[in-house]
PDB file of N, CA and C in Angstrom:
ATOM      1  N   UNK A   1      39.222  36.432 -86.687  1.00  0.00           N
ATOM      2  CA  UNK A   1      40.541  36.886 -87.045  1.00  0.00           C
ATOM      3  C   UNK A   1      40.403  37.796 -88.253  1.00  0.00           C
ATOM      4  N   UNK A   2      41.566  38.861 -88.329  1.00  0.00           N
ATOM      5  CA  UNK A   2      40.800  40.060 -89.357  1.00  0.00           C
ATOM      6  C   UNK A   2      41.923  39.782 -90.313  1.00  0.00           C
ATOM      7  N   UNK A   3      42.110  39.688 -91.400  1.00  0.00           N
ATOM      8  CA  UNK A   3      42.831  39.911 -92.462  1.00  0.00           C
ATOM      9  C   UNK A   3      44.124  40.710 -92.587  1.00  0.00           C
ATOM     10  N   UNK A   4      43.623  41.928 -92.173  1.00  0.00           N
ATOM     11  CA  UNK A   4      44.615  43.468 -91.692  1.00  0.00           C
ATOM     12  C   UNK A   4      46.002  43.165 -91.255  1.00  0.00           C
ATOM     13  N   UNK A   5      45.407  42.193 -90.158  1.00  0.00           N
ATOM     14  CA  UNK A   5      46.720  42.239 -89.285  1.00  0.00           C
ATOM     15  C   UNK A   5      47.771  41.351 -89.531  1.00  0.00           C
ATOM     16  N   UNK A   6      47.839  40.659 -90.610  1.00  0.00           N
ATOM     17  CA  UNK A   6      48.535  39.481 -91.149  1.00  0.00           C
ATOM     18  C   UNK A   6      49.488  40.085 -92.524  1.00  0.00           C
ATOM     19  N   UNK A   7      50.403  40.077 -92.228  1.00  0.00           N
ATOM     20  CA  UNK A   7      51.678  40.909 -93.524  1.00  0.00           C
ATOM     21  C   UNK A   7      51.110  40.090 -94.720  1.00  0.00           C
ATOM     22  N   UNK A   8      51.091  40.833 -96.017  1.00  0.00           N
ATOM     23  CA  UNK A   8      51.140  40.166 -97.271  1.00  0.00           C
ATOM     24  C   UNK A   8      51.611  38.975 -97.742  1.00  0.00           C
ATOM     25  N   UNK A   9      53.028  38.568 -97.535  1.00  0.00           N
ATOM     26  CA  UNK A   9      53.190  37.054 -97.641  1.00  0.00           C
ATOM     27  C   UNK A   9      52.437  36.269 -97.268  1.00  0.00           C
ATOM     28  N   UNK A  10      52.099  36.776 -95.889  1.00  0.00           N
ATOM     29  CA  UNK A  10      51.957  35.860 -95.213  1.00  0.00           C
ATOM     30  C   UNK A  10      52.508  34.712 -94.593  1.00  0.00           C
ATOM     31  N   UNK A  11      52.209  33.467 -94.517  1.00  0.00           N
ATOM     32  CA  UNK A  11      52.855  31.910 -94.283  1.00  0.00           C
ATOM     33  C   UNK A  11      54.157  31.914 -94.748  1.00  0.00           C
ATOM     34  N   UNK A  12      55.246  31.817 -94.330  1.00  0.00           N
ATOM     35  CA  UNK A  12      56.683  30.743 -94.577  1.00  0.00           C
ATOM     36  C   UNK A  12      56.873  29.739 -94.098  1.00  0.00           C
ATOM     37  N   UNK A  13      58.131  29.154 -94.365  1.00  0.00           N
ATOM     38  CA  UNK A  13      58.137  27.933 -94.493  1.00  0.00           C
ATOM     39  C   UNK A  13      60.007  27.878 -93.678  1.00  0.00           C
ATOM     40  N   UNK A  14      60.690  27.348 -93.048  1.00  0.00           N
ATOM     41  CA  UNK A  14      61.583  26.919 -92.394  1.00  0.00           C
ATOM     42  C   UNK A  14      62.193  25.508 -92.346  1.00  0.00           C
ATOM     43  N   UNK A  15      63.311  25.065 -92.331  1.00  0.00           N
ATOM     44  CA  UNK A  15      63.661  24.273 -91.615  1.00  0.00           C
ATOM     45  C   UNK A  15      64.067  24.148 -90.640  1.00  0.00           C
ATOM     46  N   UNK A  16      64.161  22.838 -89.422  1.00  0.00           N
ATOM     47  CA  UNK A  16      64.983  22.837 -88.509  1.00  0.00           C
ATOM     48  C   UNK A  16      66.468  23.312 -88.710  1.00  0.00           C
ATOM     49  N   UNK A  17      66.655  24.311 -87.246  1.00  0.00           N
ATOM     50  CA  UNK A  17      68.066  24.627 -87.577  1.00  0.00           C
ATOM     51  C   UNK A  17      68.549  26.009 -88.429  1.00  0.00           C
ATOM     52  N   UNK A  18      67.298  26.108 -89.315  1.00  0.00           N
ATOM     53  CA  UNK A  18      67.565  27.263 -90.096  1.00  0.00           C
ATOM     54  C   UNK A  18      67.789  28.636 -89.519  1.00  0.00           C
ATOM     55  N   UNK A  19      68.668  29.537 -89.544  1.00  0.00           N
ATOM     56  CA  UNK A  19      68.072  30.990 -89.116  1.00  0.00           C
ATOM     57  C   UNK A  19      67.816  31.904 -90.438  1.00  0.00           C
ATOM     58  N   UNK A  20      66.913  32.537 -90.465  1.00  0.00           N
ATOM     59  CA  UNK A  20      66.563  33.837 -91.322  1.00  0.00           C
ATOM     60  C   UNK A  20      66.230  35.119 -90.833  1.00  0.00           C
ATOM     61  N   UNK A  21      66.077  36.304 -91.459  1.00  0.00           N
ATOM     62  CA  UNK A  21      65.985  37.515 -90.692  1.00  0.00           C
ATOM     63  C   UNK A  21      65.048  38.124 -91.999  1.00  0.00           C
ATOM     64  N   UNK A  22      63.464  38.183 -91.232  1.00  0.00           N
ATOM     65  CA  UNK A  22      62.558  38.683 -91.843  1.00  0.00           C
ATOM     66  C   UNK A  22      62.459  40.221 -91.854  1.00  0.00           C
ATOM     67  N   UNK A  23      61.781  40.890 -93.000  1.00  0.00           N
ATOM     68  CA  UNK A  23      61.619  42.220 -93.097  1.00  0.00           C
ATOM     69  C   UNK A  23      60.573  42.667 -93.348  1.00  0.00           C
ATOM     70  N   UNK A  24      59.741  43.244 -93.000  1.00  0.00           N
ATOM     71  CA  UNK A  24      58.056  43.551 -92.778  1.00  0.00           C
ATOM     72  C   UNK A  24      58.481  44.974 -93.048  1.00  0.00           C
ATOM     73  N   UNK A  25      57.167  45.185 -94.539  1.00  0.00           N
ATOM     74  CA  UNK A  25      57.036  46.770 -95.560  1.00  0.00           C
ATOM     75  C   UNK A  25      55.571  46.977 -94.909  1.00  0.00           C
ATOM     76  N   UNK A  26      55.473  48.365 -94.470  1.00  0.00           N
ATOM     77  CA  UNK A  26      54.230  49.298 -94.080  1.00  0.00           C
ATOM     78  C   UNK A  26      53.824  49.652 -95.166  1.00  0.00           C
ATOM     79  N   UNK A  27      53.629  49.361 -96.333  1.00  0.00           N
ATOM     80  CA  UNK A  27      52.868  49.786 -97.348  1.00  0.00           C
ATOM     81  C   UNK A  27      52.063  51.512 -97.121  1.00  0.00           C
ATOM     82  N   UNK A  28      52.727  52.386 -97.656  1.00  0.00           N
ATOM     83  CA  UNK A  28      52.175  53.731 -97.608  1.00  0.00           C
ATOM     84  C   UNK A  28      52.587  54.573 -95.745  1.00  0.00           C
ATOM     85  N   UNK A  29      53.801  54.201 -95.319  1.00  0.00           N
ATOM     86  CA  UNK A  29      53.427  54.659 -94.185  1.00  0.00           C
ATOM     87  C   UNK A  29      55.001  55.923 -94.937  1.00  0.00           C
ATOM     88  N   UNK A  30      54.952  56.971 -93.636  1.00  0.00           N
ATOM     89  CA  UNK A  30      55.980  57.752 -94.136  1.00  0.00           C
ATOM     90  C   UNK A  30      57.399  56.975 -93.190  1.00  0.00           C
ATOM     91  N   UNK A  31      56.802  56.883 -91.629  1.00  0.00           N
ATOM     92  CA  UNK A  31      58.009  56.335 -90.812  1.00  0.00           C
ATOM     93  C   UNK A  31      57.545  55.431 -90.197  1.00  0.00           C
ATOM     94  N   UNK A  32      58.348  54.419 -89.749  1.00  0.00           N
ATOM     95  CA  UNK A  32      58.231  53.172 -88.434  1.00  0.00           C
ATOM     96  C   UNK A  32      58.999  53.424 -87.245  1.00  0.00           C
ATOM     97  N   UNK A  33      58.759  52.949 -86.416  1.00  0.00           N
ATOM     98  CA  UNK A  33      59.826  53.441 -85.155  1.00  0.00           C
ATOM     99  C   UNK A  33      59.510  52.174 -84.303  1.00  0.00           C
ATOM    100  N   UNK A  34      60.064  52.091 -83.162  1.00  0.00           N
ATOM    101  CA  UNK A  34      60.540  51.353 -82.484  1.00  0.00           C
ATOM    102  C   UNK A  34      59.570  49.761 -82.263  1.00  0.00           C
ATOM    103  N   UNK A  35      60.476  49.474 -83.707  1.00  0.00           N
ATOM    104  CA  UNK A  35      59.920  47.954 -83.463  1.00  0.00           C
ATOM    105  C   UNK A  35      59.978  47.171 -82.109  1.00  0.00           C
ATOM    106  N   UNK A  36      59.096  45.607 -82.207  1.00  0.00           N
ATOM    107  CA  UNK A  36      59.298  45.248 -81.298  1.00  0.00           C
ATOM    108  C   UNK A  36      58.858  43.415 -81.596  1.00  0.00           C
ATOM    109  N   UNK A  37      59.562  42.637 -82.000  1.00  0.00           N
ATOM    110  CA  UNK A  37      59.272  41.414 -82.856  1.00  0.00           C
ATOM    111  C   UNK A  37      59.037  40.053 -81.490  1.00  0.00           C
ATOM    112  N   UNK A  38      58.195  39.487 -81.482  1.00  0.00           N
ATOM    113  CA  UNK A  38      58.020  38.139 -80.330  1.00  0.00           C
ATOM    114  C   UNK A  38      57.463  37.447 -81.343  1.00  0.00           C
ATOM    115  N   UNK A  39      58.088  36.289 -81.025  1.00  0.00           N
ATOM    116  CA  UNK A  39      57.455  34.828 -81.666  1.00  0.00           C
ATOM    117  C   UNK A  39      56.673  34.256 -80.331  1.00  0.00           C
ATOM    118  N   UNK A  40      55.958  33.197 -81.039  1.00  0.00           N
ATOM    119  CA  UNK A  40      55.050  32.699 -80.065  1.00  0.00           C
ATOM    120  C   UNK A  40      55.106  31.543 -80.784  1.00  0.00           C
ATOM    121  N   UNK A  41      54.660  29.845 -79.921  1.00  0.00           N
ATOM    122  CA  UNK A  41      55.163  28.688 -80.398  1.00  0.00           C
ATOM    123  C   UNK A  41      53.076  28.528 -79.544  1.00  0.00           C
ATOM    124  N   UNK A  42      52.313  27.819 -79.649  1.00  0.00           N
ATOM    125  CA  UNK A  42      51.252  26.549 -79.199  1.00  0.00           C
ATOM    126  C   UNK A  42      50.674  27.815 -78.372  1.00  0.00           C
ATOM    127  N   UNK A  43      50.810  29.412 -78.466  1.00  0.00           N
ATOM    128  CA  UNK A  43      50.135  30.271 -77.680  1.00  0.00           C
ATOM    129  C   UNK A  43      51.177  31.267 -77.189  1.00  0.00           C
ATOM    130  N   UNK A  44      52.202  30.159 -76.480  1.00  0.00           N
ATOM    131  CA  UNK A  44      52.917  31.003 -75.289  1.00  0.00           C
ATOM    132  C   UNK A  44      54.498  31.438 -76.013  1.00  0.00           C
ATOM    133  N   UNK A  45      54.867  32.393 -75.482  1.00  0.00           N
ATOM    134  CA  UNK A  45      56.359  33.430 -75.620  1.00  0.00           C
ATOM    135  C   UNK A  45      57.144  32.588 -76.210  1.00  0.00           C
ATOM    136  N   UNK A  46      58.060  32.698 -77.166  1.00  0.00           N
ATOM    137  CA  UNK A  46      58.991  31.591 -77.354  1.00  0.00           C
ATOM    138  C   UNK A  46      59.993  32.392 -77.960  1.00  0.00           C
ATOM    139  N   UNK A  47      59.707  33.714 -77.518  1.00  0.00           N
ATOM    140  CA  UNK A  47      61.237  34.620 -78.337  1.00  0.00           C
ATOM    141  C   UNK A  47      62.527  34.210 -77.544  1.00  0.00           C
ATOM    142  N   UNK A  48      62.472  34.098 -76.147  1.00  0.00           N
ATOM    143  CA  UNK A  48      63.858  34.010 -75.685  1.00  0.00           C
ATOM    144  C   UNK A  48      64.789  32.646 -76.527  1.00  0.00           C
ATOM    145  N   UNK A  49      63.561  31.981 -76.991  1.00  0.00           N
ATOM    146  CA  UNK A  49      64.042  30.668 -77.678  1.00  0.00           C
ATOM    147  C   UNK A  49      64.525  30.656 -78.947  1.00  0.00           C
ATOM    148  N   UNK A  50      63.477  31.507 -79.689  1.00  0.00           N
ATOM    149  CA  UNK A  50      63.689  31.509 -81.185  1.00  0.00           C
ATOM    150  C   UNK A  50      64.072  32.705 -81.670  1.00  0.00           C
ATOM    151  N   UNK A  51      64.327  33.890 -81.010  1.00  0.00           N
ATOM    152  CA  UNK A  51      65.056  35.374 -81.598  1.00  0.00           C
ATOM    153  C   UNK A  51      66.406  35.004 -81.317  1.00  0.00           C
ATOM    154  N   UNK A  52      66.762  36.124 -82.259  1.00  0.00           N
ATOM    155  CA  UNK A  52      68.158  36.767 -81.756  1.00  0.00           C
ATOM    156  C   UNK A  52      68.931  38.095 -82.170  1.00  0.00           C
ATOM    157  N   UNK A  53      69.561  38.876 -81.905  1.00  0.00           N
ATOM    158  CA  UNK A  53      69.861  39.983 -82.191  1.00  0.00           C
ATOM    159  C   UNK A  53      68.631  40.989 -82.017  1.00  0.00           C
ATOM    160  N   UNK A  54      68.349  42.094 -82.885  1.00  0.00           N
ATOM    161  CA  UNK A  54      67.760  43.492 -82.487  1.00  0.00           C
ATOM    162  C   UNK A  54      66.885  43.863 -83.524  1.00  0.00           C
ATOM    163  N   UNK A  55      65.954  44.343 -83.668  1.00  0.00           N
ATOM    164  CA  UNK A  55      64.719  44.932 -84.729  1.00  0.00           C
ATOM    165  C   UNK A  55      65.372  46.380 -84.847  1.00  0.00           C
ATOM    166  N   UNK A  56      64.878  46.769 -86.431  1.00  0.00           N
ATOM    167  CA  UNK A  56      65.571  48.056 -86.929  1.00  0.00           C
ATOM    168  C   UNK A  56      64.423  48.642 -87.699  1.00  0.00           C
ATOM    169  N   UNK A  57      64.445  49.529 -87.513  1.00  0.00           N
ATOM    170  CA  UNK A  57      63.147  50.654 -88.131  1.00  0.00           C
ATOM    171  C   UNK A  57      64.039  51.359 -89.361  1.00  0.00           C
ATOM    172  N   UNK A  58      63.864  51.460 -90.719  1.00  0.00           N
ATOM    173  CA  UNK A  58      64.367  52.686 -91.669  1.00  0.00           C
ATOM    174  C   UNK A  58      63.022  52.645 -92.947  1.00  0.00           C
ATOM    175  N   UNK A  59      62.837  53.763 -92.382  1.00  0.00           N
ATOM    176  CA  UNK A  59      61.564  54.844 -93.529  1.00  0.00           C
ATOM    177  C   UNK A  59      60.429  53.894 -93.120  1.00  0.00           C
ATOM    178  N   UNK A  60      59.657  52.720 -94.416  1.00  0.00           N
ATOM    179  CA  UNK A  60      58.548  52.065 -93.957  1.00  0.00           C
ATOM    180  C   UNK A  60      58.502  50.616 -93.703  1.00  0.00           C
ATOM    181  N   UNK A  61      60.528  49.921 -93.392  1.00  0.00           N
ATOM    182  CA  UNK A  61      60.022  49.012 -93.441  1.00  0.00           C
ATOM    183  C   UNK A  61      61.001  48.376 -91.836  1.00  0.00           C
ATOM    184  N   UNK A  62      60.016  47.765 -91.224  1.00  0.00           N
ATOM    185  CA  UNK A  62      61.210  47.081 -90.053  1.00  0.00           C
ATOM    186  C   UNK A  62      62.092  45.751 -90.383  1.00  0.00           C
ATOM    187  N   UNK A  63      62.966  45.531 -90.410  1.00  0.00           N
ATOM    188  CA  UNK A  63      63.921  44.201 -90.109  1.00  0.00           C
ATOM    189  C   UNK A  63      63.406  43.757 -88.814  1.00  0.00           C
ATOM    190  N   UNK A  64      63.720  42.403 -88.465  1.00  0.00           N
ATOM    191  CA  UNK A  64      63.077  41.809 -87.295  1.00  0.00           C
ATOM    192  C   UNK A  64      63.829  41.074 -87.012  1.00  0.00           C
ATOM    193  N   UNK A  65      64.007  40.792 -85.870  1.00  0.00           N
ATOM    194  CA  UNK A  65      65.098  39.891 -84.918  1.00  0.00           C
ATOM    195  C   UNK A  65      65.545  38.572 -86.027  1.00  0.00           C
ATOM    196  N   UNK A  66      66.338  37.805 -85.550  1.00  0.00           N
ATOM    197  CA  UNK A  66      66.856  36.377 -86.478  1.00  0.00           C
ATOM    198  C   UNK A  66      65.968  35.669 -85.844  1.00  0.00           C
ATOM    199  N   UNK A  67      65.026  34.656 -86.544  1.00  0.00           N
ATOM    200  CA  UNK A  67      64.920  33.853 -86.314  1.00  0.00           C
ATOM    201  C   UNK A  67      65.022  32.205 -86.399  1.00  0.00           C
ATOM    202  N   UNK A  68      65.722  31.762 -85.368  1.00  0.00           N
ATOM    203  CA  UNK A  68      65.891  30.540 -85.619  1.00  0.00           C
ATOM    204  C   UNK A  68      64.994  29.255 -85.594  1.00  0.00           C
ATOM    205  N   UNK A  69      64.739  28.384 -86.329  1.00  0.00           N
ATOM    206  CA  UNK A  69      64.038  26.887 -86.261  1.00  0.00           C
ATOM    207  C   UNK A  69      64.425  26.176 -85.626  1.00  0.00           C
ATOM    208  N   UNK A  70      64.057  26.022 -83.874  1.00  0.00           N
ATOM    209  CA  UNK A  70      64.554  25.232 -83.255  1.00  0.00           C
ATOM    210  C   UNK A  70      64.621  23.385 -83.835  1.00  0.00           C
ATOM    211  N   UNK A  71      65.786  22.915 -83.142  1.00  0.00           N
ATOM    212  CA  UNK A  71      65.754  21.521 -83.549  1.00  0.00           C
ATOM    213  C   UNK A  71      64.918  20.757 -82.975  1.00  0.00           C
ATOM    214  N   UNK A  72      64.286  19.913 -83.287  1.00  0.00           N
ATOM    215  CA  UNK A  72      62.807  19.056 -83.017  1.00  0.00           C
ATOM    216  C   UNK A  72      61.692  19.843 -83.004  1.00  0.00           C
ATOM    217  N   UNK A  73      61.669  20.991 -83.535  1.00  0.00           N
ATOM    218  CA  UNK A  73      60.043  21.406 -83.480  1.00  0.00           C
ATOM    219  C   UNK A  73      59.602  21.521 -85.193  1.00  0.00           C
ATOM    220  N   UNK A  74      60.137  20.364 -85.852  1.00  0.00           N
ATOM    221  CA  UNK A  74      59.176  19.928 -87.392  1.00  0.00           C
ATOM    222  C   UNK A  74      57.589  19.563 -86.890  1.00  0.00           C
ATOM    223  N   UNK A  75      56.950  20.557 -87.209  1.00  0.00           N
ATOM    224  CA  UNK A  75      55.530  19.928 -87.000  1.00  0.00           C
ATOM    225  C   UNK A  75      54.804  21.313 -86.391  1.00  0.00           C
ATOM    226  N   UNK A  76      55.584  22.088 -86.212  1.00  0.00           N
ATOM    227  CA  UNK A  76      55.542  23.379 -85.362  1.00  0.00           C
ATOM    228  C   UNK A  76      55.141  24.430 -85.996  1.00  0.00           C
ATOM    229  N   UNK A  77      54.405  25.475 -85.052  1.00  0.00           N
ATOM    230  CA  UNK A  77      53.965  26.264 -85.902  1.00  0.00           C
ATOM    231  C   UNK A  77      54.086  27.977 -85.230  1.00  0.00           C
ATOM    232  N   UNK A  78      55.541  28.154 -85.685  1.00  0.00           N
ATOM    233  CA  UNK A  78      55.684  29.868 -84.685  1.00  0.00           C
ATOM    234  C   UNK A  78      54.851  30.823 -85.115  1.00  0.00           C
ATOM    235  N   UNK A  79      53.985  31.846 -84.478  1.00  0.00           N
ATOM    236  CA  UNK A  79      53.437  33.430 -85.156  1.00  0.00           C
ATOM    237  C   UNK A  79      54.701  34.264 -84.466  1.00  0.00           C
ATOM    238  N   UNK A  80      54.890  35.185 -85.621  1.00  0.00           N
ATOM    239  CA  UNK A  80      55.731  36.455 -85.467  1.00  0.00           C
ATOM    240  C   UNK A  80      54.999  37.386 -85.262  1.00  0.00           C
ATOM    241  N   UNK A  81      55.303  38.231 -84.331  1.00  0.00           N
ATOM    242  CA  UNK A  81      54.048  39.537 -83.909  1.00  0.00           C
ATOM    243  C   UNK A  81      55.108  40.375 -83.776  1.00  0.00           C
ATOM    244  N   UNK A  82      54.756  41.410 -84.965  1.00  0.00           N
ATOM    245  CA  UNK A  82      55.466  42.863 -85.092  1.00  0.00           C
ATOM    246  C   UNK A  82      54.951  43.973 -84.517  1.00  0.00           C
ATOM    247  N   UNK A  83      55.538  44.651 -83.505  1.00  0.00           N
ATOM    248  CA  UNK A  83      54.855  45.257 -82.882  1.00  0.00           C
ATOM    249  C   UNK A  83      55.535  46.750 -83.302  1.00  0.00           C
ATOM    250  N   UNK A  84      55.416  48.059 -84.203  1.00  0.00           N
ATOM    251  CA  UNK A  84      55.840  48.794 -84.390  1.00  0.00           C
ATOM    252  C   UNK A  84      54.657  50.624 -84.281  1.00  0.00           C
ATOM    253  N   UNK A  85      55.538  51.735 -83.938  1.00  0.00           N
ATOM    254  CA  UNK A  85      55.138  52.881 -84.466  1.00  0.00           C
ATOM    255  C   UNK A  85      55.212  52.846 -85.559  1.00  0.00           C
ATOM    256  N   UNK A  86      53.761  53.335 -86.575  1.00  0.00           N
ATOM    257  CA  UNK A  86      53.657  53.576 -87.548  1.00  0.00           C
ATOM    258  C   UNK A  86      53.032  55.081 -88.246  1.00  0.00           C
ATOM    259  N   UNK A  87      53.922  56.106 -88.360  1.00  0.00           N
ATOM    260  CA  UNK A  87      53.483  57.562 -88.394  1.00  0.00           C
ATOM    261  C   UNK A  87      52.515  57.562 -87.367  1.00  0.00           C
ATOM    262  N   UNK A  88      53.466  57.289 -85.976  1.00  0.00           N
ATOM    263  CA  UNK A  88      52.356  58.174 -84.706  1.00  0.00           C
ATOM    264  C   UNK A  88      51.581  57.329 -84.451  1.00  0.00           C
ATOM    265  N   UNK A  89      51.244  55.831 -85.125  1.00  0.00           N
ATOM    266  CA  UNK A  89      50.513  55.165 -84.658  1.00  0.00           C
ATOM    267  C   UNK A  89      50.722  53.173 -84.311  1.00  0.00           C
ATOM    268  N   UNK A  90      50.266  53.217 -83.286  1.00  0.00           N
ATOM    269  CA  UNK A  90      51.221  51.649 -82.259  1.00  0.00           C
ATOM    270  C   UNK A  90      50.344  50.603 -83.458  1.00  0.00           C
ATOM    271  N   UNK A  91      50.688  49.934 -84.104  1.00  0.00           N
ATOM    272  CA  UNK A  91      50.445  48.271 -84.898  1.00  0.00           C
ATOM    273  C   UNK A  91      51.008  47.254 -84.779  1.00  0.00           C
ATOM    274  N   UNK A  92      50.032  46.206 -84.826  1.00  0.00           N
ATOM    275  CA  UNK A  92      50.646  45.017 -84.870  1.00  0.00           C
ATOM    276  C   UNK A  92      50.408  44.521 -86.440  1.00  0.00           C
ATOM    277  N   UNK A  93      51.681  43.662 -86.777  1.00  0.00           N
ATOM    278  CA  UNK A  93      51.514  42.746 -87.839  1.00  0.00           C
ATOM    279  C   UNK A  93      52.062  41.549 -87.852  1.00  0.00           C
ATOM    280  N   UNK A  94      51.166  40.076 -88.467  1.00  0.00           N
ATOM    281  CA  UNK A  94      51.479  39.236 -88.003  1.00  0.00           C
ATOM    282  C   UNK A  94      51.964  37.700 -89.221  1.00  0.00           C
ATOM    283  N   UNK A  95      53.102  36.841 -88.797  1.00  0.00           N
ATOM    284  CA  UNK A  95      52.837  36.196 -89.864  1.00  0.00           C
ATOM    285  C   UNK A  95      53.134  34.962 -89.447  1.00  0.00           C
ATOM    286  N   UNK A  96      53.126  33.870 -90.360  1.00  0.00           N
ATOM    287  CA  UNK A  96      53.526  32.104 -89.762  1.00  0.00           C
ATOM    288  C   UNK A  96      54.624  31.845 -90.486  1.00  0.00           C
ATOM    289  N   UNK A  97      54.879  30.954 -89.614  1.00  0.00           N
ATOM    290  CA  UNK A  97      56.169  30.211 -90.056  1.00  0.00           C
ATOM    291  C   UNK A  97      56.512  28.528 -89.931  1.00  0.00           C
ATOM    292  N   UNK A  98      55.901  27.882 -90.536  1.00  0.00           N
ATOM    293  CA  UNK A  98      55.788  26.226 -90.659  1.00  0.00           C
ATOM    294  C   UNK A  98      57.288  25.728 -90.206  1.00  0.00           C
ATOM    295  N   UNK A  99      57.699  25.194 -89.299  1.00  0.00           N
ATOM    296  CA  UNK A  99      58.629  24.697 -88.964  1.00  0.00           C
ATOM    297  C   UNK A  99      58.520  22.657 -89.980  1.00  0.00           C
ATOM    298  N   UNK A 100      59.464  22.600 -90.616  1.00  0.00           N
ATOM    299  CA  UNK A 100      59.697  21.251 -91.048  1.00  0.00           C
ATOM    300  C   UNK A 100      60.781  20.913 -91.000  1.00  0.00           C
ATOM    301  N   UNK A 101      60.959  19.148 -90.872  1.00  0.00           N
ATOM    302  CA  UNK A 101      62.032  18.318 -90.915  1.00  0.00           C
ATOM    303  C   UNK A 101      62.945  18.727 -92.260  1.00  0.00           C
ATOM    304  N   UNK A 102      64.498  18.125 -91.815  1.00  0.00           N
ATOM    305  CA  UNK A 102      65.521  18.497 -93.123  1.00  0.00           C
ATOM    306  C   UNK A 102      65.267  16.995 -93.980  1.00  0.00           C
ATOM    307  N   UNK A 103      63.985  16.352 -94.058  1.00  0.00           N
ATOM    308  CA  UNK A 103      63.670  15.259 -94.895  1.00  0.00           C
ATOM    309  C   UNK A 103      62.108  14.825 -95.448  1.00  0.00           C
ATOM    310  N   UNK A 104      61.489  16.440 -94.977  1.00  0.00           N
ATOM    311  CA  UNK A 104      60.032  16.112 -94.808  1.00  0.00           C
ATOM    312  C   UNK A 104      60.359  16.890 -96.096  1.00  0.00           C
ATOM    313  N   UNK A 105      59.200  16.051 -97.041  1.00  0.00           N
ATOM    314  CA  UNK A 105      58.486  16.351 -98.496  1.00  0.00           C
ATOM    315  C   UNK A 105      57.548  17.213 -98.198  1.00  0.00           C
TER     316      UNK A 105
END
């Protein structure tokens, strides 16, 4: 696994239930264009589950679908895969998101 492809934060953190709407910076790019955001849950697709709404491209940084923390998946572990044009060129960038209970320490 290469370093590159993993956004600067990196790792977040969620609760069940929660929705948030992440924003991924191209560091040095001039434009982004037509994002394209999928979560993935144990390997397989899990956007129809955990997106919602639309990805937005302005200058270098994309907004990315809502995502929600489904209920019962504390223990869970979604990757977000950003799939965008970046000045003319197709990238992926990728990050985690720890799903936990509304009582887990």
């Amino acid at each position: 696994m290469t370093d590159d492809v993993w956004v600067i934060e990196k790792d977040q953190t969620m609760v069940e239930e929660e929705a948030l709407t992440f924003s991924v910076q191209f560091l040095g790019a001039t434009t982004v264009a037509s994002p394209e955001t999928k979560c993935y849950k144990n390997g397989s697709d899990y956007s129809s589950t955990a997106l919602s709404g639309s990805d937005s491209a302005s200058r270098d940084t994309v907004t990315c679908k809502t995502v929600t923390a489904q209920a019962d998946d504390a223990g869970s572990v979604y990757v977000i895969a950003v799939k965008v044009v970046v000045d003319g060129n197709t990238e992926m960038r990728k990050f985690l998101i720890r799903i936990v209970g509304p009582a887990d320490e």
